[in-house]
Protein backbone atom coordinates (compact mmCIF):
# COMPACT_ATOMS: atom_id res chain seq x y z
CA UNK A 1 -26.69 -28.75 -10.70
CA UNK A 2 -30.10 -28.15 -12.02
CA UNK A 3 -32.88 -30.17 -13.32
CA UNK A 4 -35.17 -29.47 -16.45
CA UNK A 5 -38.75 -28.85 -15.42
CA UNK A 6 -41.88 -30.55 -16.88
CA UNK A 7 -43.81 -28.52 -19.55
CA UNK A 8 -47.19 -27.32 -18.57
CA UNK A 9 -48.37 -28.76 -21.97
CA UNK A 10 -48.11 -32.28 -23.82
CA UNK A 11 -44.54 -31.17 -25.75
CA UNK A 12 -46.16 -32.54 -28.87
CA UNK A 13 -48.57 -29.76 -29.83
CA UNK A 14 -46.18 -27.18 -29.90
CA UNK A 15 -43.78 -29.21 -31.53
CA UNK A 16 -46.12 -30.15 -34.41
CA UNK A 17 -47.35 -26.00 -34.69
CA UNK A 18 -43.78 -25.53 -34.68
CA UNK A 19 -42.70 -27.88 -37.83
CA UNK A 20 -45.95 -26.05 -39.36
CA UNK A 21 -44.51 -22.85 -39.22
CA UNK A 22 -41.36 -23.62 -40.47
CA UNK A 23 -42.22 -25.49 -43.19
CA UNK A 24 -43.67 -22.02 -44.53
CA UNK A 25 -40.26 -19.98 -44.23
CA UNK A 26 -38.49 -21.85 -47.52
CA UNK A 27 -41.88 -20.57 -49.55
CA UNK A 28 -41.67 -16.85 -48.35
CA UNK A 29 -38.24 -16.59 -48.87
CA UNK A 30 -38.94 -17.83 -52.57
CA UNK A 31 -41.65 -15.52 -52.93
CA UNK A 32 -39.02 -12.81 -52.33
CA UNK A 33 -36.35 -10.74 -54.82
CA UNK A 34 -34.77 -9.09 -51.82
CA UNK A 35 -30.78 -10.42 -50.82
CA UNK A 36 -31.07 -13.32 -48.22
CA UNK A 37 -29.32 -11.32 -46.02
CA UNK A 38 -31.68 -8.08 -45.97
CA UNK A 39 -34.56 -10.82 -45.76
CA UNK A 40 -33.01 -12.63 -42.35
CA UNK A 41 -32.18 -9.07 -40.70
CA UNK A 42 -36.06 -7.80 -41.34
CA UNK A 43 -36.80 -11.29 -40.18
CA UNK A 44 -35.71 -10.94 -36.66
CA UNK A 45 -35.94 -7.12 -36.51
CA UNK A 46 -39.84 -7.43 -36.88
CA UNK A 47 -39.25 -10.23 -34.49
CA UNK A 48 -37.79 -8.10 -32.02
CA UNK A 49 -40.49 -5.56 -32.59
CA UNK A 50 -43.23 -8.14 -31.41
CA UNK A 51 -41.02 -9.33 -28.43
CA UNK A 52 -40.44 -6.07 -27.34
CA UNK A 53 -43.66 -5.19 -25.29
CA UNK A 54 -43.17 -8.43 -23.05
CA UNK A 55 -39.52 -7.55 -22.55
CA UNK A 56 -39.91 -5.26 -19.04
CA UNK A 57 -41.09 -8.81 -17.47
CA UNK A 58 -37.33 -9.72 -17.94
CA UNK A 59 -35.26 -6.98 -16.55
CA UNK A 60 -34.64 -8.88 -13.16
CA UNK A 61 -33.53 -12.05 -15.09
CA UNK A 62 -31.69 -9.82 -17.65
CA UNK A 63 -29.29 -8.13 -14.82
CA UNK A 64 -28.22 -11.70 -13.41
CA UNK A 65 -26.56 -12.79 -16.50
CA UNK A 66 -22.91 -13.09 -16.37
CA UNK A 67 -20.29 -11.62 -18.66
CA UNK A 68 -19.48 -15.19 -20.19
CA UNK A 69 -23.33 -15.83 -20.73
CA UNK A 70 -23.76 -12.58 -22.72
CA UNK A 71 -20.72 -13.84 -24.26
CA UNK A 72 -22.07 -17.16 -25.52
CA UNK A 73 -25.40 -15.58 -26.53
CA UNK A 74 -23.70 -13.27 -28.70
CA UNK A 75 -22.04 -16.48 -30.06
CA UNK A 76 -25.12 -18.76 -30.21
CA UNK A 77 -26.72 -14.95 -32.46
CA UNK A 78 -23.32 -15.45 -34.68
CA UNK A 79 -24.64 -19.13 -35.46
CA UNK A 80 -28.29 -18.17 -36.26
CA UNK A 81 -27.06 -15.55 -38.60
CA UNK A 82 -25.01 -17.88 -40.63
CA UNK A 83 -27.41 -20.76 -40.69
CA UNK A 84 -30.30 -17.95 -41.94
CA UNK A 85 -27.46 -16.62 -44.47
CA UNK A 86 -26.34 -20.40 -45.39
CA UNK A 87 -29.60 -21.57 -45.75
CA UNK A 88 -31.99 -18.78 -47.06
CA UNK A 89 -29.64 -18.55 -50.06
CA UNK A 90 -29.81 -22.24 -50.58
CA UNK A 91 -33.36 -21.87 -51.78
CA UNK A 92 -32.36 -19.24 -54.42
CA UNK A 93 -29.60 -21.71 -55.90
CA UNK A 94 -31.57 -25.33 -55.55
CA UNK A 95 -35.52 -26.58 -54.54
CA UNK A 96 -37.08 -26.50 -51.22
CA UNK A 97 -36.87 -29.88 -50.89
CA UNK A 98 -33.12 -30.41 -51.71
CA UNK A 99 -32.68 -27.95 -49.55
CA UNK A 100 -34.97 -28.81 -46.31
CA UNK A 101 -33.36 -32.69 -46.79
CA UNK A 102 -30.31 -31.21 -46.50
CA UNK A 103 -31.10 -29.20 -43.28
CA UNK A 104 -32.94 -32.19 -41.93
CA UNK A 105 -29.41 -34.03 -41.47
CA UNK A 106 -29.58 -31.41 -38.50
CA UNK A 107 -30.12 -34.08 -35.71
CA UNK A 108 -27.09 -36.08 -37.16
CA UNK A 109 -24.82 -32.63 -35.94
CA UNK A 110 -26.95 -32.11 -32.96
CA UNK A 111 -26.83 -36.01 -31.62
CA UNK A 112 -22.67 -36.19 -32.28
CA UNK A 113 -22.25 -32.52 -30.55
CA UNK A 114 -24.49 -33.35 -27.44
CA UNK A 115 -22.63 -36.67 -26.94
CA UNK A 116 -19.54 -34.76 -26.89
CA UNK A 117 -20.39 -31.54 -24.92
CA UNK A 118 -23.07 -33.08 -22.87
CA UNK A 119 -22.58 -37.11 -22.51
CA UNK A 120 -26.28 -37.18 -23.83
CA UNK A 121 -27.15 -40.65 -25.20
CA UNK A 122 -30.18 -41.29 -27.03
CA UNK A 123 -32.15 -44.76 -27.05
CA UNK A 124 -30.94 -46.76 -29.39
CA UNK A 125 -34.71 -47.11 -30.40
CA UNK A 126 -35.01 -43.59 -30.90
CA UNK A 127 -31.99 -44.11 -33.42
CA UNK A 128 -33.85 -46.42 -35.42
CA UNK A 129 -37.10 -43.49 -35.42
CA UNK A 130 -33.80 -41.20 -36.62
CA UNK A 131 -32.92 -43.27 -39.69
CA UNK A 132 -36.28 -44.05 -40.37
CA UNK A 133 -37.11 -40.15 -41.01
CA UNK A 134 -33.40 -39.50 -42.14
CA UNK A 135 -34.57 -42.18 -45.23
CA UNK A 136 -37.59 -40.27 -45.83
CA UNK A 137 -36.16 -37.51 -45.97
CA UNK A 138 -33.49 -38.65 -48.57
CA UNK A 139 -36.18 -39.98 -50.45
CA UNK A 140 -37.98 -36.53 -50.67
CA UNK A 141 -34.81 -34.20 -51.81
CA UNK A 142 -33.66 -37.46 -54.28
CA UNK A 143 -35.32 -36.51 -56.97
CA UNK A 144 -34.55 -32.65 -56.94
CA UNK A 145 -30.83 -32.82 -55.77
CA UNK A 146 -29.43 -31.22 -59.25
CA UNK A 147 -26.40 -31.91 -61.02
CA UNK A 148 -25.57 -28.44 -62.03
CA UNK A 149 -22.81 -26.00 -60.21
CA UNK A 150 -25.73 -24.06 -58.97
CA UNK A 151 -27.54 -26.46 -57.96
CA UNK A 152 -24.28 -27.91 -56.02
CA UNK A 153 -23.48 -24.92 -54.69
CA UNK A 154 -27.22 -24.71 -53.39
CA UNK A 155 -26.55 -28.03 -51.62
CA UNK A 156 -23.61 -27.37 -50.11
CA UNK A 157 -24.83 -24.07 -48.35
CA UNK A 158 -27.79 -26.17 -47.08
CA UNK A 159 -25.47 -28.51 -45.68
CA UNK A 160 -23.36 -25.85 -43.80
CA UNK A 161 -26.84 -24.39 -42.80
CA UNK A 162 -27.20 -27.74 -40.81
CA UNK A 163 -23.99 -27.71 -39.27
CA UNK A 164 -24.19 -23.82 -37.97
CA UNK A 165 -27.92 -24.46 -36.99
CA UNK A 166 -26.92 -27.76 -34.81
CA UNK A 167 -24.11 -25.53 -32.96
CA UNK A 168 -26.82 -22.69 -32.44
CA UNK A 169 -29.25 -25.51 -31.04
CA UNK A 170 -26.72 -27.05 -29.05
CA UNK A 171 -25.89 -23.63 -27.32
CA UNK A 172 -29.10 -22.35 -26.36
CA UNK A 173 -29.35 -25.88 -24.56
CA UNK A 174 -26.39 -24.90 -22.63
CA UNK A 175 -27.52 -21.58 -22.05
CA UNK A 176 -31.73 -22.38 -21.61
CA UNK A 177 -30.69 -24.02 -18.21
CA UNK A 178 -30.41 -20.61 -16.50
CA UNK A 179 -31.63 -17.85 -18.63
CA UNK A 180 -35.62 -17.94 -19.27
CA UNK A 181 -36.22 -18.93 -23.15
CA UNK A 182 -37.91 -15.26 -24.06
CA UNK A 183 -34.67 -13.16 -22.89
CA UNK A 184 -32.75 -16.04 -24.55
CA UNK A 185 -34.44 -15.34 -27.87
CA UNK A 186 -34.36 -11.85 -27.56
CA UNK A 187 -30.54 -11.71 -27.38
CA UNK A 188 -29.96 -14.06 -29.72
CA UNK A 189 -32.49 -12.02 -32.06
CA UNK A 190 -30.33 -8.86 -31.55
CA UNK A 191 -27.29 -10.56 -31.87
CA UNK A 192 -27.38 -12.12 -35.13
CA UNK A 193 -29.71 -9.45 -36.88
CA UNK A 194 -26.60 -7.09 -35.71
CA UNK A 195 -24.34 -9.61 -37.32
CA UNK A 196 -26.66 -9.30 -40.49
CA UNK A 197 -26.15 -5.79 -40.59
CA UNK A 198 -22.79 -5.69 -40.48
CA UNK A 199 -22.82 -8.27 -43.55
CA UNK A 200 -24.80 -5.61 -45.36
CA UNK A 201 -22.70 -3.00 -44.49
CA UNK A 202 -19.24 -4.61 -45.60
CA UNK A 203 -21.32 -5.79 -48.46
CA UNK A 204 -22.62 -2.81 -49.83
CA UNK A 205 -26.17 -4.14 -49.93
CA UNK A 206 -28.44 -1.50 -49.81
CA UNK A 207 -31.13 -2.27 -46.58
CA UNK A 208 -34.02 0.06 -47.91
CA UNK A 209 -35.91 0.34 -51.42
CA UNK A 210 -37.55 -2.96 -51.61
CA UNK A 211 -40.93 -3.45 -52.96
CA UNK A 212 -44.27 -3.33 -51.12
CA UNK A 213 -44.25 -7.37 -51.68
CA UNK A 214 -40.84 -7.97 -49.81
CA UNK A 215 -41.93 -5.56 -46.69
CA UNK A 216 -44.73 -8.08 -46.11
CA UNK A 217 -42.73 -11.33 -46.85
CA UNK A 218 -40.03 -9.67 -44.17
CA UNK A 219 -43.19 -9.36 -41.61
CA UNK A 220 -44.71 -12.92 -42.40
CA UNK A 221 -40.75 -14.79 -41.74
CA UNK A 222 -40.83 -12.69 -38.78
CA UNK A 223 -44.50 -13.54 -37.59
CA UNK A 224 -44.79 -17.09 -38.81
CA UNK A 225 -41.66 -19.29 -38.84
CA UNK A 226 -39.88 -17.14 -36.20
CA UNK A 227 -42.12 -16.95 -33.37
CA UNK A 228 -43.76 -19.49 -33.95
CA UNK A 229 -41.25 -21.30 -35.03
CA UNK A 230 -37.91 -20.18 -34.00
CA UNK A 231 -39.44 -18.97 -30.30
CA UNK A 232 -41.38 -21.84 -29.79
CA UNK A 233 -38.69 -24.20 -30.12
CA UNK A 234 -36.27 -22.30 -27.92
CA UNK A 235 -39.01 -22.27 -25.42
CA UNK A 236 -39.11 -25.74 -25.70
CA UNK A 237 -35.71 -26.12 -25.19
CA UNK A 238 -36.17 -25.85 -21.62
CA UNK A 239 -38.02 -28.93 -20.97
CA UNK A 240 -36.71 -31.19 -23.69
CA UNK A 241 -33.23 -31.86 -25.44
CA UNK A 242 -32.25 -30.23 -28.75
CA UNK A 243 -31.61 -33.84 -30.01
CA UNK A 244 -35.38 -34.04 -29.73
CA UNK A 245 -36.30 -30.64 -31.14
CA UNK A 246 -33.80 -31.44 -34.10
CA UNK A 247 -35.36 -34.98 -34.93
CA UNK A 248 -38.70 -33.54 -34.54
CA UNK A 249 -37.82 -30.85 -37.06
CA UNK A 250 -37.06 -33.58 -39.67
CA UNK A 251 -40.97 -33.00 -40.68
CA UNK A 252 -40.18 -29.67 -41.98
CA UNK A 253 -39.16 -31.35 -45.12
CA UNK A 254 -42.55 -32.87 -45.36
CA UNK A 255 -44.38 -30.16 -44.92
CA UNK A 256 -42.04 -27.94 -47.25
CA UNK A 257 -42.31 -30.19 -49.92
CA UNK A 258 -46.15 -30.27 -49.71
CA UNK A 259 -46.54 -26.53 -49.71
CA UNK A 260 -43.30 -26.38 -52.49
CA UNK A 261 -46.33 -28.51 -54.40
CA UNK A 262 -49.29 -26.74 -54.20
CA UNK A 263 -47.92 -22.87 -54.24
CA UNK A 264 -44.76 -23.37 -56.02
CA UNK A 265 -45.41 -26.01 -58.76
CA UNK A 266 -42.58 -27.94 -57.64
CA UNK A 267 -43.66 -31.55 -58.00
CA UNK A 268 -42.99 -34.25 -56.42
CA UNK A 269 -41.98 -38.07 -57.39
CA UNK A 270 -44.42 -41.14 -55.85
CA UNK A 271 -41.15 -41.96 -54.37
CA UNK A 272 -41.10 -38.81 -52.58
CA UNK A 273 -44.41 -39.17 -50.97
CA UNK A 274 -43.39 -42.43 -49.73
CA UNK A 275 -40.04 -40.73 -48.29
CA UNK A 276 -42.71 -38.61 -46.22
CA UNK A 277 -45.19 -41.02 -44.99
CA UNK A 278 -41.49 -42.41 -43.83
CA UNK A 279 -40.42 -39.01 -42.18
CA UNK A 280 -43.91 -38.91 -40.28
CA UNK A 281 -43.64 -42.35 -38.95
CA UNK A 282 -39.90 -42.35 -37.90
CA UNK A 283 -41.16 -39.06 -36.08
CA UNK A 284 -43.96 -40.65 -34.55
CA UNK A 285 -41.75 -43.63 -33.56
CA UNK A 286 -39.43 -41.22 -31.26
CA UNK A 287 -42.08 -38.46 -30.53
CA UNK A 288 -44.48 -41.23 -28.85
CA UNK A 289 -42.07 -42.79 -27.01
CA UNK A 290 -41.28 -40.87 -23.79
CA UNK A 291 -37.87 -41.89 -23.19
CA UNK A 292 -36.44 -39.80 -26.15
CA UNK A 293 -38.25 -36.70 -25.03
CA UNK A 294 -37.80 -36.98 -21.44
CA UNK A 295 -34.67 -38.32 -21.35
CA UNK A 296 -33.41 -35.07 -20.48
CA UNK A 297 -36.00 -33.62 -18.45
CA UNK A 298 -35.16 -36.57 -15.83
CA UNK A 299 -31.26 -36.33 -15.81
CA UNK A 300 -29.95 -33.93 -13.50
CA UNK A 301 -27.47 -31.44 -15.55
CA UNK A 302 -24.35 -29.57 -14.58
């Protein structure tokens, strides 16, 4: 039995730099020609790169893991890798915001697998702040959800996205309750950028020749949505629940759409802004109420 600690810092600022950075990730990936899979491999290889200097810290904590855990951070590196491959080529079939309302049905998967796995409830006020967002949301992809086979095909990797992503989440909660959250990431990282090149491979997708423009898309997914996206929120992991993480994350529609506006041209419907004034109030409904984020942090946990 262990219990989660309390976070040195109020969990909502790195939250909110967290939905920040990841609300940038659906624009670089449009700004790129490169495969989705050569563009998620760079992604967590430059990752790797930056995480490597701080990795000698973690050689003690690196030498206890068990067999099984390495096993079920390989698996939890499987997950990433298909939610990056799922997702990433979402956006080159459909719009950031079909796509990001799509992935923000994450906490839906996340809630229903930690009740299952875990016997974690959630209030049943932070419920309401869930379908509050989860409206917004809807309202924000509604009027860009196409009716055309690519479109539909765009949608339904999104949606498999969310369900890959939730399993991902739901086993670095497992495994953040022994293993510190940097050697967690790092694993991961290696594991599923592996996985990526072994797609590539089989695929016969060539992982060199790309323009001067894709090299420094691959370094700004790695530098902004990863770390401090990605990292952040497994760091976060250890002192709150990835039910919380995931219904915080429901604001990366918002702040995709936005940015989808302004450097994209994609525009959006008054309905639509409405849907996100809804996504940031059903957030700030469950992020402000300390149950829903503590909730963990006071249980004990096998």
């Amino acid at each position: 039995m262990m219990q989660k600690t309390s976070s040195p810092i109020p969990v909502v600022f790195p939250l909110v730099v967290g939905i920040v950075a990841v609300s940038f990730s659906s624009i670089f990936i449009k700004w790129s020609d490169a495969p989705v899979s050569v563009q998620g491999m760079y992604r967590l290889l430059f990752t790797l790169l930056l995480m490597t200097p701080f990795l000698f810290k973690h050689f003690r904590s690196m030498v206890k893991i068990t067999f099984r855990q390495y096993g079920y951070l390989f698996l939890s590196g499987v997950f990433l890798a298909l939610h990056f491959l799922f997702w990433m080529g979402s956006l080159k079939l459909t719009t950031v915001a079909s796509s990001t309302i799509l992935l923000s049905l994450q906490p839906v998967f996340v809630m229903a697998g930690a009740y299952f796995l875990f016997k974690e409830k959630t209030e049943l006020q932070s419920v309401y702040g869930m379908i509050i967002a989860i409206i917004g949301a809807v309202m924000i992809g509604w009027g860009d959800i196409g009716v055309s086979k690519e479109n539909l095909l765009g949608d339904a990797l999104s949606v498999l996205g969310t369900v890959v992503v939730a399993i991902h989440m739901l086993l670095g909660q497992k495994l953040m309750r022994d293993i510190p959250s940097f050697l967690y990431s790092y694993i991961v990282f290696i594991s599923a950028s592996a996985v990526f090149a072994l797609y590539n491979l089989a695929a016969g997708i060539p992982m060199t020749g790309y323009s001067e423009n894709d090299w420094k898309i691959f370094i700004l997914l790695a530098v902004i949505p990863t770390v401090f996206g990605h990292v952040l929120f497994n760091w976060l992991l250890k002192y709150i629940s990835a039910t919380a993480i995931s219904i915080a994350i429901l604001g990366e529609p918002v702040g995709a759409s936005i940015l989808a506006y302004i450097l994209l041209s994609e525009h959006l419907q008054w309905f639509q802004w409405i849907g996100g004034a809804l996504v940031l109030a059903g957030l700030y409904y469950v992020l402000y109420r300390k149950p829903a984020i503590e909730e963990s942090s006071n249980k004990q946990t096998a």
